[in-house]
Protein backbone atom coordinates (compact mmCIF):
# COMPACT_ATOMS: atom_id res chain seq x y z
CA UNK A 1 20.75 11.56 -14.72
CA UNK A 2 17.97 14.36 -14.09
CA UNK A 3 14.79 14.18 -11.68
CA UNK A 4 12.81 14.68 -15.16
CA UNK A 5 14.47 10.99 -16.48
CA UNK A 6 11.88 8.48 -16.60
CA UNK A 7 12.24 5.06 -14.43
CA UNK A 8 11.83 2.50 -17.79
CA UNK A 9 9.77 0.84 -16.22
CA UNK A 10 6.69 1.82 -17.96
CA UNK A 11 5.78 3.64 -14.54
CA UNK A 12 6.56 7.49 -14.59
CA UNK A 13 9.21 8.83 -12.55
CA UNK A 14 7.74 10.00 -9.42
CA UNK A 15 10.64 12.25 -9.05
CA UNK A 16 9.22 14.20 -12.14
CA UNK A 17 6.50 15.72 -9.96
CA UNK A 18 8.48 16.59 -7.93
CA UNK A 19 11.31 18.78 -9.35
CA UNK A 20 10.73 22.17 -7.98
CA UNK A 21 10.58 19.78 -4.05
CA UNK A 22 14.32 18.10 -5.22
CA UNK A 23 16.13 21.00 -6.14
CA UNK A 24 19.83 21.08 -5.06
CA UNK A 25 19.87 17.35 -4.60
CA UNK A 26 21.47 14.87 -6.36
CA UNK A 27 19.17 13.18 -8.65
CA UNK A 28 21.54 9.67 -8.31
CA UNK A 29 21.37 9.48 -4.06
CA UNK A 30 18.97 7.02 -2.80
CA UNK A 31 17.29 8.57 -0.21
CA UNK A 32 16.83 11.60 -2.37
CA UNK A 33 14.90 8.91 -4.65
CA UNK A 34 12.97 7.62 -1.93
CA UNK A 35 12.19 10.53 -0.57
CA UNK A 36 10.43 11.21 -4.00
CA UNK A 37 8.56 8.14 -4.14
CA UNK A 38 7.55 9.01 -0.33
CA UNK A 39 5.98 12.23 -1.53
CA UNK A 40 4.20 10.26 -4.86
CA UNK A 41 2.81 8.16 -2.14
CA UNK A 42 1.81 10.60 -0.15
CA UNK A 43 0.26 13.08 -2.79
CA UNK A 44 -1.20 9.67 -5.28
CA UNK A 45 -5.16 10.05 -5.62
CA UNK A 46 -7.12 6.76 -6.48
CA UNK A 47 -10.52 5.81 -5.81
CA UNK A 48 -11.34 4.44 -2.88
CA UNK A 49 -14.93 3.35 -2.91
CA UNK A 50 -14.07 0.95 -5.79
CA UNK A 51 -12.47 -2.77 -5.54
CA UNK A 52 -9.51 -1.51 -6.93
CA UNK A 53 -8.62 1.05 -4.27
CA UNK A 54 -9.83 -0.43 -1.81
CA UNK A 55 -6.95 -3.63 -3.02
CA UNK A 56 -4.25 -0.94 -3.79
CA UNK A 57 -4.67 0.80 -0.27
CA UNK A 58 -4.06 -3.09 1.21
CA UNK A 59 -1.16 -3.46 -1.16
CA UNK A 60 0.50 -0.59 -0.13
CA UNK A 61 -0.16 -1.51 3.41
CA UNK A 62 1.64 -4.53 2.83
CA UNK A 63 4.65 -2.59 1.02
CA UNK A 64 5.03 -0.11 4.38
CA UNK A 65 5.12 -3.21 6.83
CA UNK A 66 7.83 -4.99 4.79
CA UNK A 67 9.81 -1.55 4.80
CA UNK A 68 9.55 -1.32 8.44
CA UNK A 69 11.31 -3.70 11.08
CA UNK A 70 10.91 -4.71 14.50
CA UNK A 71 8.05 -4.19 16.88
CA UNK A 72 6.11 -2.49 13.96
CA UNK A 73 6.54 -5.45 11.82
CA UNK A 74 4.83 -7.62 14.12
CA UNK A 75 1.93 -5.24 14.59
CA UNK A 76 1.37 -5.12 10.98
CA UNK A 77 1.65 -9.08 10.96
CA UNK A 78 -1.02 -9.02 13.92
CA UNK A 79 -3.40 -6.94 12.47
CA UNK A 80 -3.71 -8.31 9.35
CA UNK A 81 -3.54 -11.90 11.09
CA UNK A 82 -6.68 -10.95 13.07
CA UNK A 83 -8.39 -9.12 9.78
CA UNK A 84 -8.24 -12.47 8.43
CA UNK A 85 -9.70 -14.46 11.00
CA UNK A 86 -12.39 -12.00 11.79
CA UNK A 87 -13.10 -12.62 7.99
CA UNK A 88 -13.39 -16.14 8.57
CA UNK A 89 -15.62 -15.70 12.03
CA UNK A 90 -18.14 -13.66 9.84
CA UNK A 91 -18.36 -16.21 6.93
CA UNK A 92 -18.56 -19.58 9.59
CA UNK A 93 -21.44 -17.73 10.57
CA UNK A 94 -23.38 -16.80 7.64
CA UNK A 95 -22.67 -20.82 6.50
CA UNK A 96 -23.55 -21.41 9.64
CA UNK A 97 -27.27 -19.40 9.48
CA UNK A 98 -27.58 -20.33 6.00
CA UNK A 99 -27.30 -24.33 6.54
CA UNK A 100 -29.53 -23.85 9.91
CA UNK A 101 -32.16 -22.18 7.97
CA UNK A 102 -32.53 -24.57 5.02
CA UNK A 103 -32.38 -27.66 7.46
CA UNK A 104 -35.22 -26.46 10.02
């Protein structure tokens, strides 16, 4: 196989990009594959004032903390944990204001 094969996946190979970066290693060796999907991460342009990157940029949030173990596990759990109930403060509240209003 050579970095230029595509994944069949539909997706391009990220390790296409990337061919002058992976020269002199072996195009079959894992980490040599993630490293190129590290750099595709790294170097990927989307929007980010729209919906959709604003939901890809949480997605690959997600991805990272279920790559990582441990301590920084947890702290990814945590924060998105407390995301979601400061979510949930901010729309008892507006229910809250809105119900208040209409009844007074």
């Amino acid at each position: 196989m050579t970095w230029g094969a595509s994944s069949g996946a539909g997706r391009p190979d990220p390790t296409r990009r990337f061919h002058d970066d992976l020269v002199g290693l072996d195009p079959d060796d894992p980490e040599a594959r993630a490293f190129a999907e590290h750099l595709d991460r790294m170097e990927r342009v989307r929007p980010m004032f729209t919906v959709e990157g604003e939901l890809s940029g949480v997605r690959d949030f997600a991805e990272s903390a279920n790559r990582v173990g441990g301590l920084q596990r947890w702290a990814a759990w945590l924060l998105a944990v407390l995301v979601l109930l400061g979510a949930g403060y901010v729309v008892y509240e507006v229910l809250e204001f809105l119900v208040g209003t209409w009844l007074i």
